[in-house]
PDB file of N, CA and C in Angstrom:
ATOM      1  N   UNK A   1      -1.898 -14.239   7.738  1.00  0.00           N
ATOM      2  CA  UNK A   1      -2.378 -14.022   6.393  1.00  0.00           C
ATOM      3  C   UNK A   1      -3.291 -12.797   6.335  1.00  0.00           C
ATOM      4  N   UNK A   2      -4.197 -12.639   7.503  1.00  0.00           N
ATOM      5  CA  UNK A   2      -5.067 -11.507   7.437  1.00  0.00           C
ATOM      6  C   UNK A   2      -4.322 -10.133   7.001  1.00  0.00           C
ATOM      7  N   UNK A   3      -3.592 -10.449   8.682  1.00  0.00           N
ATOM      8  CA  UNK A   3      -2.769  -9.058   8.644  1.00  0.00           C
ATOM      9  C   UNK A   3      -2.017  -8.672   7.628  1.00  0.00           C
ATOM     10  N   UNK A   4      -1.658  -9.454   6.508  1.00  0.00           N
ATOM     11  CA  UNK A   4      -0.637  -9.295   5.742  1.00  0.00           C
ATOM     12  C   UNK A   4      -1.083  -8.338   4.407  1.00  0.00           C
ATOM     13  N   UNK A   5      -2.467  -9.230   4.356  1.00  0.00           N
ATOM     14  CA  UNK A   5      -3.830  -8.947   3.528  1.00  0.00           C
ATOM     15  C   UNK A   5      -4.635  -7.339   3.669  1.00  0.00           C
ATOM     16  N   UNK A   6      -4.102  -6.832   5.063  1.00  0.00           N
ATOM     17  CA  UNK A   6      -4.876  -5.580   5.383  1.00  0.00           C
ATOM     18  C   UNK A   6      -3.723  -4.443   5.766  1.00  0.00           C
ATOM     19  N   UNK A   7      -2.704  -4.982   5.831  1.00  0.00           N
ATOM     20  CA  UNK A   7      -0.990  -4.243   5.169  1.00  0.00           C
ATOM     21  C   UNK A   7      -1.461  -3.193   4.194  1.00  0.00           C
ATOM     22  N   UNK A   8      -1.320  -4.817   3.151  1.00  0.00           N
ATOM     23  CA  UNK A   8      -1.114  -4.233   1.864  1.00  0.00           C
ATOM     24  C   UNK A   8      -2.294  -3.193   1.297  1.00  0.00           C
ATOM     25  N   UNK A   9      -3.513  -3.874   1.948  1.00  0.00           N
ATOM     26  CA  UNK A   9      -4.806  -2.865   1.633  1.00  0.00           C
ATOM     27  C   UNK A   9      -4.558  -1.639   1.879  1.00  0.00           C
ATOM     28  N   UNK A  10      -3.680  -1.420   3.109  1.00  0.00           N
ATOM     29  CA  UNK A  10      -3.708   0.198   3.865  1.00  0.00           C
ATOM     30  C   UNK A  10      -2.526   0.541   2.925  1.00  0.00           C
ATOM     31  N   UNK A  11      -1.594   0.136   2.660  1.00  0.00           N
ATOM     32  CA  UNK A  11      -0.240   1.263   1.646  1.00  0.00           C
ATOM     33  C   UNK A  11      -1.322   0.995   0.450  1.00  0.00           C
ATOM     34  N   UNK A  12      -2.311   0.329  -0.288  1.00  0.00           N
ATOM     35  CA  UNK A  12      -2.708   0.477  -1.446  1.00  0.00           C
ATOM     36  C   UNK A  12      -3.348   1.669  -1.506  1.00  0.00           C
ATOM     37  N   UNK A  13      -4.793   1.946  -0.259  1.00  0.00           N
ATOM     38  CA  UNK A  13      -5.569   2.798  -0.364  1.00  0.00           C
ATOM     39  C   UNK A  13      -4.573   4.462  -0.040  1.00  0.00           C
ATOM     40  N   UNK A  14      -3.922   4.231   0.941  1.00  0.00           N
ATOM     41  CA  UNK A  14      -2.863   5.389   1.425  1.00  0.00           C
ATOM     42  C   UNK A  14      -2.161   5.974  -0.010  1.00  0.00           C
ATOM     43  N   UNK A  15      -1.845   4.979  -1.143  1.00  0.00           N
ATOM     44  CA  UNK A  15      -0.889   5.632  -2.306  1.00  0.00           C
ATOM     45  C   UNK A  15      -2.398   6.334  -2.705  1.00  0.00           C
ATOM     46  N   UNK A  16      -3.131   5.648  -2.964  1.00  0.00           N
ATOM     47  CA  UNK A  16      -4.045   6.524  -4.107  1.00  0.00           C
ATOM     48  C   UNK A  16      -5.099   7.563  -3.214  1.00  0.00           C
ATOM     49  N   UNK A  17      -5.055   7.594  -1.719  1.00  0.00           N
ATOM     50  CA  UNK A  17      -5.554   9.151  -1.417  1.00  0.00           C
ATOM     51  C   UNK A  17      -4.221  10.033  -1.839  1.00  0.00           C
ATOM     52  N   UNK A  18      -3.104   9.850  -1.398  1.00  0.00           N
ATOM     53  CA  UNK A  18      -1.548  10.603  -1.840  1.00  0.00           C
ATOM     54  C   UNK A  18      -1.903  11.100  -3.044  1.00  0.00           C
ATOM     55  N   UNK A  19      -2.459  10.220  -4.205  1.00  0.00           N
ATOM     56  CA  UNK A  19      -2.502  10.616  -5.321  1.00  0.00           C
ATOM     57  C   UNK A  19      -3.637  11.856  -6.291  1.00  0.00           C
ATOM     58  N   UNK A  20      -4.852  10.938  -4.665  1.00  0.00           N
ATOM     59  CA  UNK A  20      -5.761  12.235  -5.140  1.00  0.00           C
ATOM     60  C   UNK A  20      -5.309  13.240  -4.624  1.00  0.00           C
ATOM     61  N   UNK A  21      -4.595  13.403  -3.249  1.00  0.00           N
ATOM     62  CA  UNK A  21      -4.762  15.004  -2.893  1.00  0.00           C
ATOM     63  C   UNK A  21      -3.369  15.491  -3.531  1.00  0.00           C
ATOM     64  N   UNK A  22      -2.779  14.926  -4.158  1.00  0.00           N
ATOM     65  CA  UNK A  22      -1.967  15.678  -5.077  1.00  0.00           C
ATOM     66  C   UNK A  22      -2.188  16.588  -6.455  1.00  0.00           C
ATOM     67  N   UNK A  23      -3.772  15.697  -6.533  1.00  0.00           N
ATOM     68  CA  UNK A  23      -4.286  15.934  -8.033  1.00  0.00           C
ATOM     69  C   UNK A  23      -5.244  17.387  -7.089  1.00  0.00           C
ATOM     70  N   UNK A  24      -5.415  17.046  -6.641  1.00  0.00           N
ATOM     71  CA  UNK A  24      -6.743  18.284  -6.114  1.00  0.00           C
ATOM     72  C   UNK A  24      -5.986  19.579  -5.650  1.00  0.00           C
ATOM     73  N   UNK A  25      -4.535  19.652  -5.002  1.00  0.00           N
ATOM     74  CA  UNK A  25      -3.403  20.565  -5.006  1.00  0.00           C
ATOM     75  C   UNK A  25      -3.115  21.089  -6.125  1.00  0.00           C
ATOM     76  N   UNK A  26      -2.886  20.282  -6.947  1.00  0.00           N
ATOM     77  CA  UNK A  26      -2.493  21.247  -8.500  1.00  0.00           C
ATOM     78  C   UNK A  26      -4.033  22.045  -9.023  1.00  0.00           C
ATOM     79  N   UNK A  27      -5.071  21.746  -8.721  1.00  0.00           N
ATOM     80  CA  UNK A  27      -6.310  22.199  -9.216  1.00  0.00           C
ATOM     81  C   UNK A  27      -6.706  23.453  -8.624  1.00  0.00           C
ATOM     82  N   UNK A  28      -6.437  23.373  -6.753  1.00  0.00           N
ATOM     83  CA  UNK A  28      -6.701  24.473  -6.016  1.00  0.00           C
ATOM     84  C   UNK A  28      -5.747  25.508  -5.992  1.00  0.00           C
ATOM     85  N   UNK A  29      -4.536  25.377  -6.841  1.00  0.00           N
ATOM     86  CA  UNK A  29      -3.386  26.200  -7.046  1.00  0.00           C
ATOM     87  C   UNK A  29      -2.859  26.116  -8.299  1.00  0.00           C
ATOM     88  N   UNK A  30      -4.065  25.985  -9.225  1.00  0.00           N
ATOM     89  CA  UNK A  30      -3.597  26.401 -10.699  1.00  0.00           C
ATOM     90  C   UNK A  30      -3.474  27.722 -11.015  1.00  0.00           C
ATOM     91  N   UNK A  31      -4.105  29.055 -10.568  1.00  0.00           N
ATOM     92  CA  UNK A  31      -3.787  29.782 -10.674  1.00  0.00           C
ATOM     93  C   UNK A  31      -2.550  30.534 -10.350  1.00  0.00           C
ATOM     94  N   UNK A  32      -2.577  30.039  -8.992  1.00  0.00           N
ATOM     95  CA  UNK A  32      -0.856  30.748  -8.196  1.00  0.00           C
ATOM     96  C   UNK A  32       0.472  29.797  -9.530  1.00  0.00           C
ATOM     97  N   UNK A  33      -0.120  28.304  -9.561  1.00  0.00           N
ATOM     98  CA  UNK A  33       1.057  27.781 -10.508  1.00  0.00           C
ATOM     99  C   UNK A  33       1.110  28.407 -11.852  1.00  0.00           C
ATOM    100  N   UNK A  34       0.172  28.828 -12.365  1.00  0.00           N
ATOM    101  CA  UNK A  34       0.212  29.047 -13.940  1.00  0.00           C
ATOM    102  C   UNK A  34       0.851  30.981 -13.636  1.00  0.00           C
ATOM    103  N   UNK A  35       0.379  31.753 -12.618  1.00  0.00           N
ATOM    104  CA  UNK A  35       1.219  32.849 -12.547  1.00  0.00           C
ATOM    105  C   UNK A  35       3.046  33.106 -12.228  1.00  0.00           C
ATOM    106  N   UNK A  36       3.151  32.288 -11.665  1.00  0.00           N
ATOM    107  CA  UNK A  36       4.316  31.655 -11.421  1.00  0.00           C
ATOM    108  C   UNK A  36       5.396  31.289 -12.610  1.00  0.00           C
ATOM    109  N   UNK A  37       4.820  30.703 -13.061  1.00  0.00           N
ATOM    110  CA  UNK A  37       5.472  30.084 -14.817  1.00  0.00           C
ATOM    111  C   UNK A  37       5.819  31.089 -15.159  1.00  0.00           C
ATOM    112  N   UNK A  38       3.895  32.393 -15.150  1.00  0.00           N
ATOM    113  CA  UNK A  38       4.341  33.440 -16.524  1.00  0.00           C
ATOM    114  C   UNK A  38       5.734  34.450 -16.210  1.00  0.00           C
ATOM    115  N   UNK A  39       5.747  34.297 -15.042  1.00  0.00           N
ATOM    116  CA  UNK A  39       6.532  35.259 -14.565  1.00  0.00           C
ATOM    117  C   UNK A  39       8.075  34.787 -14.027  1.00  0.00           C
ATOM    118  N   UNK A  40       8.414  33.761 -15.014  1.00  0.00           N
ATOM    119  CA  UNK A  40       9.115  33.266 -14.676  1.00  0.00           C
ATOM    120  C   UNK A  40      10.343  32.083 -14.037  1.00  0.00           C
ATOM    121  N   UNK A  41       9.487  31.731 -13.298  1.00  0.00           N
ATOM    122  CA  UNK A  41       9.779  30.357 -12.591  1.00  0.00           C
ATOM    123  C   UNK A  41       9.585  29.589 -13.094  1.00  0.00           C
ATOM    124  N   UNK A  42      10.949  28.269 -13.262  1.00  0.00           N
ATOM    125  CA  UNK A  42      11.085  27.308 -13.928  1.00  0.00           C
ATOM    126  C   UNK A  42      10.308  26.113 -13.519  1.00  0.00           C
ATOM    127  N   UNK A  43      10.272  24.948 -14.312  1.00  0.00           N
ATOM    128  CA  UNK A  43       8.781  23.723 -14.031  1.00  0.00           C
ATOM    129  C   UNK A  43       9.517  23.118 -13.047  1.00  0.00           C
ATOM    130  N   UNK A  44      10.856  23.465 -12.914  1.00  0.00           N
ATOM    131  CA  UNK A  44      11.584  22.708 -11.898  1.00  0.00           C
ATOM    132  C   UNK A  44      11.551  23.036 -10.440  1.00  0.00           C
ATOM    133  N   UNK A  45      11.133  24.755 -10.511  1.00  0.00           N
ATOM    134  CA  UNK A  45      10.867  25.234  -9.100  1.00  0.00           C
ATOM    135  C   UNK A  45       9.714  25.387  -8.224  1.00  0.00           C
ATOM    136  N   UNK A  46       8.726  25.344  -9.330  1.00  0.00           N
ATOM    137  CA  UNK A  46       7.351  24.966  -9.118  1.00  0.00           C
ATOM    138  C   UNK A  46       7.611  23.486  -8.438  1.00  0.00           C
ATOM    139  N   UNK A  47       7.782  22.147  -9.067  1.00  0.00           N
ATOM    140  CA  UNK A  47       7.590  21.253  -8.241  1.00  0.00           C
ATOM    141  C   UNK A  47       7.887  21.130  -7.097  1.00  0.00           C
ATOM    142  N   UNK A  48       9.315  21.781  -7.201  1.00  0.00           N
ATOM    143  CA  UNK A  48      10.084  21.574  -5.272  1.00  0.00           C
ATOM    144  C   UNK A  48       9.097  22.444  -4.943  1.00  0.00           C
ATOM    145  N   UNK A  49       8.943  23.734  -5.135  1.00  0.00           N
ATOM    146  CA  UNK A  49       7.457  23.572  -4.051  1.00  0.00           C
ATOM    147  C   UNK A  49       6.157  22.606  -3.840  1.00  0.00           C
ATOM    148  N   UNK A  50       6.189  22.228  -4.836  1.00  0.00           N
ATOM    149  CA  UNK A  50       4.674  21.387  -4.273  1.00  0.00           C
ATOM    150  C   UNK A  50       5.539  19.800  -3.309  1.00  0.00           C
ATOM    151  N   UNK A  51       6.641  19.670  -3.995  1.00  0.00           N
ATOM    152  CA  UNK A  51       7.597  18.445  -3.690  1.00  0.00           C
ATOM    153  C   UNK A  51       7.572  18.416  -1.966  1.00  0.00           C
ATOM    154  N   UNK A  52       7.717  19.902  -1.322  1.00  0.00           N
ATOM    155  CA  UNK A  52       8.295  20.143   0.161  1.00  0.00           C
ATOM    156  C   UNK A  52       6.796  19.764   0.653  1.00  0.00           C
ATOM    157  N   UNK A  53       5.799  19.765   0.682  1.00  0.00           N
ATOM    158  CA  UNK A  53       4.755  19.713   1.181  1.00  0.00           C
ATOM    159  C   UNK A  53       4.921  18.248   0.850  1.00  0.00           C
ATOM    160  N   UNK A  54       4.602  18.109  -0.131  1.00  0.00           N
ATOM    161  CA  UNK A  54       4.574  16.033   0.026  1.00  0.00           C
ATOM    162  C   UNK A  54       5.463  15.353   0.563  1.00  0.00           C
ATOM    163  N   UNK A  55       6.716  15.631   1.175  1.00  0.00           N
ATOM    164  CA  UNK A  55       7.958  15.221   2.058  1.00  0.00           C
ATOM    165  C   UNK A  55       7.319  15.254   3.313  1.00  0.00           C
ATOM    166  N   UNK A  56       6.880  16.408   3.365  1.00  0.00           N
ATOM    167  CA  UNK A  56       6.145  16.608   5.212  1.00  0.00           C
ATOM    168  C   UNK A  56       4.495  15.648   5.442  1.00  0.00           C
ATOM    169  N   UNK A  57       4.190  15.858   4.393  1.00  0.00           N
ATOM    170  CA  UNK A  57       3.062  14.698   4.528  1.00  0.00           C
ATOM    171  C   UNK A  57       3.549  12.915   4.447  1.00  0.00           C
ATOM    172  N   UNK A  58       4.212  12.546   3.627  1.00  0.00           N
ATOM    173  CA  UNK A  58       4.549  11.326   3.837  1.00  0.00           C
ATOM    174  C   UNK A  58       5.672  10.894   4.685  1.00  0.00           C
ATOM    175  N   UNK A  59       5.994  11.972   5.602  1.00  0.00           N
ATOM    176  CA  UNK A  59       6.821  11.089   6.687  1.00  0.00           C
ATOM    177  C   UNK A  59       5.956   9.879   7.707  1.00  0.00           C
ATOM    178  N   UNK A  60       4.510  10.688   7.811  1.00  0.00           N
ATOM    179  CA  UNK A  60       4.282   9.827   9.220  1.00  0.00           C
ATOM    180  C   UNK A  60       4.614   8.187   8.657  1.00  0.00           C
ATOM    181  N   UNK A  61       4.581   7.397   7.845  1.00  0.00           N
ATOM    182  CA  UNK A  61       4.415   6.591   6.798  1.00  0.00           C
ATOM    183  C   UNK A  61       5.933   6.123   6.302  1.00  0.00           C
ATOM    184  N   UNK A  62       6.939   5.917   6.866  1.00  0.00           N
ATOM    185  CA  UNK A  62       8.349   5.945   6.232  1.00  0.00           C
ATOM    186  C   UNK A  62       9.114   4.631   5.047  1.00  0.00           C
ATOM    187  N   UNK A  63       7.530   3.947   5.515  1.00  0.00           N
ATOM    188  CA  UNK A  63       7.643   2.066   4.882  1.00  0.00           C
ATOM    189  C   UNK A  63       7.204   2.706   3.036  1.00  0.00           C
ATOM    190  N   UNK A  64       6.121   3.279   3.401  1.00  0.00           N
ATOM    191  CA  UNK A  64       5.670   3.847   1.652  1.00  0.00           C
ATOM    192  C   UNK A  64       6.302   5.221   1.334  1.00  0.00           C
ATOM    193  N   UNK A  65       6.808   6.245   2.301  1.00  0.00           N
ATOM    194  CA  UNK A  65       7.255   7.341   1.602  1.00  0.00           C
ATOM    195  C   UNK A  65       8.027   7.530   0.678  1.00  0.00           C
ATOM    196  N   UNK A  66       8.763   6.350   0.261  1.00  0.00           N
ATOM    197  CA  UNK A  66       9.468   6.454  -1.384  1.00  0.00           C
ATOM    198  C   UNK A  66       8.689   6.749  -2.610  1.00  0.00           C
ATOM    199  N   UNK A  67       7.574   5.512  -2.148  1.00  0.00           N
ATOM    200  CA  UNK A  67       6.410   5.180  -3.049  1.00  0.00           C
ATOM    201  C   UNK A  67       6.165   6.320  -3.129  1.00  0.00           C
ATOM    202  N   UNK A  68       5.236   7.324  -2.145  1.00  0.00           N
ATOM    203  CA  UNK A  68       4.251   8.034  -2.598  1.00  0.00           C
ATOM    204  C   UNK A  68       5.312   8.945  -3.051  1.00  0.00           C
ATOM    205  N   UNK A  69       6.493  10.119  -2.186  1.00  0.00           N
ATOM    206  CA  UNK A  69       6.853  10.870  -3.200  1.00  0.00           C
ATOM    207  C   UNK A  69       7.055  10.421  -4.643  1.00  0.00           C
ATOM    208  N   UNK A  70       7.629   9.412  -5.019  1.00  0.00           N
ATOM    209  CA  UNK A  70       7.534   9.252  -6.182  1.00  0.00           C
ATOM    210  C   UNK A  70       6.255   9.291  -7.293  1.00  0.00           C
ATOM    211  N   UNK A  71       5.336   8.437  -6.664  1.00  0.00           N
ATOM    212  CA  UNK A  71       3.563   9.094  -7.359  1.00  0.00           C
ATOM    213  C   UNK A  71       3.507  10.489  -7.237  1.00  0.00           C
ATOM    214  N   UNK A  72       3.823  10.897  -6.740  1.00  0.00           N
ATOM    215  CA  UNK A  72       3.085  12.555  -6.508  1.00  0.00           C
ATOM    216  C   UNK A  72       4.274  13.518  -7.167  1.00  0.00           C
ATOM    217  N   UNK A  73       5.573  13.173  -7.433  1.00  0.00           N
ATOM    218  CA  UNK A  73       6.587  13.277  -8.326  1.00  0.00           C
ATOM    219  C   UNK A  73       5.954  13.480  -9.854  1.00  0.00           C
ATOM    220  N   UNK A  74       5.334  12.114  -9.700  1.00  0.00           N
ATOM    221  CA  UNK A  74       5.295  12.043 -11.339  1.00  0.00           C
ATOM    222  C   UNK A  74       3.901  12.754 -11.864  1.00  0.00           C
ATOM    223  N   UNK A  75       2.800  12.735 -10.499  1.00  0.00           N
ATOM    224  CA  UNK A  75       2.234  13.654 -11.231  1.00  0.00           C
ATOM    225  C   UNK A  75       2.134  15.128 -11.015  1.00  0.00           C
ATOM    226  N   UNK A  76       3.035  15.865 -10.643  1.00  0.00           N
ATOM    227  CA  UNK A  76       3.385  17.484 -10.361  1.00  0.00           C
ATOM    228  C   UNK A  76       3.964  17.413 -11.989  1.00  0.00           C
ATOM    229  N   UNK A  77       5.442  16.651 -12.139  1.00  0.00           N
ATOM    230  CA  UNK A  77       5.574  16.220 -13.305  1.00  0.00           C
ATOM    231  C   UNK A  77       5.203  16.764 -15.024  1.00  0.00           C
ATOM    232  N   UNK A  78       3.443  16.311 -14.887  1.00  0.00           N
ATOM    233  CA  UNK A  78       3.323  15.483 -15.594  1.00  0.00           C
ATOM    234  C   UNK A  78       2.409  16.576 -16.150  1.00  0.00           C
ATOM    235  N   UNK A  79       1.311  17.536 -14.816  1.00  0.00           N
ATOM    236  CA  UNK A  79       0.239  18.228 -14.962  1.00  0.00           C
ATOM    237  C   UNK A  79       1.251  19.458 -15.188  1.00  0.00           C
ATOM    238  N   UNK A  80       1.983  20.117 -14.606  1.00  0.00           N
ATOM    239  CA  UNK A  80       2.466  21.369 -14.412  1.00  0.00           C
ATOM    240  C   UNK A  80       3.291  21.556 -15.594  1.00  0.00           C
TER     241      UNK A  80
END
């Protein structure tokens, strides 16, 4: 029961650091993203870049890496 209990604690806390340092990525690279746009590049190519970096970060993790790319999906998404 413990262990089951401190599982779930670790994929809970693990999605929502995923989520902050996704949010703090779009913040420290709003400029490169918003030059990017003007000049061109679609909202679709912007994400696969930020997308390839969150693939390489959530491998070590292969039980939640659906999960988190998908959080960090929706918010590249959502901000950009």
């Amino acid at each position: 029961m413990q262990y089951g209990i401190t599982i779930v604690a670790v994929i809970v806390i693990n999605m929502l650091i995923c989520a902050v340092v996704a949010q703090n990525r779009l913040e420290t690279r709003k400029q490169r993203t918003e030059l990017l746009l003007r000049l061109g590049a679609e909202k679709k190519q912007v994400i696969q870049i930020f997308m390839i970096e969150a693939v390489r970060e959530s491998i070590w993790c292969l039980l939640t890496a659906p999960v988190i790319l998908l959080i960090q999906y929706l918010i590249y998404k959502n901000k950009i």
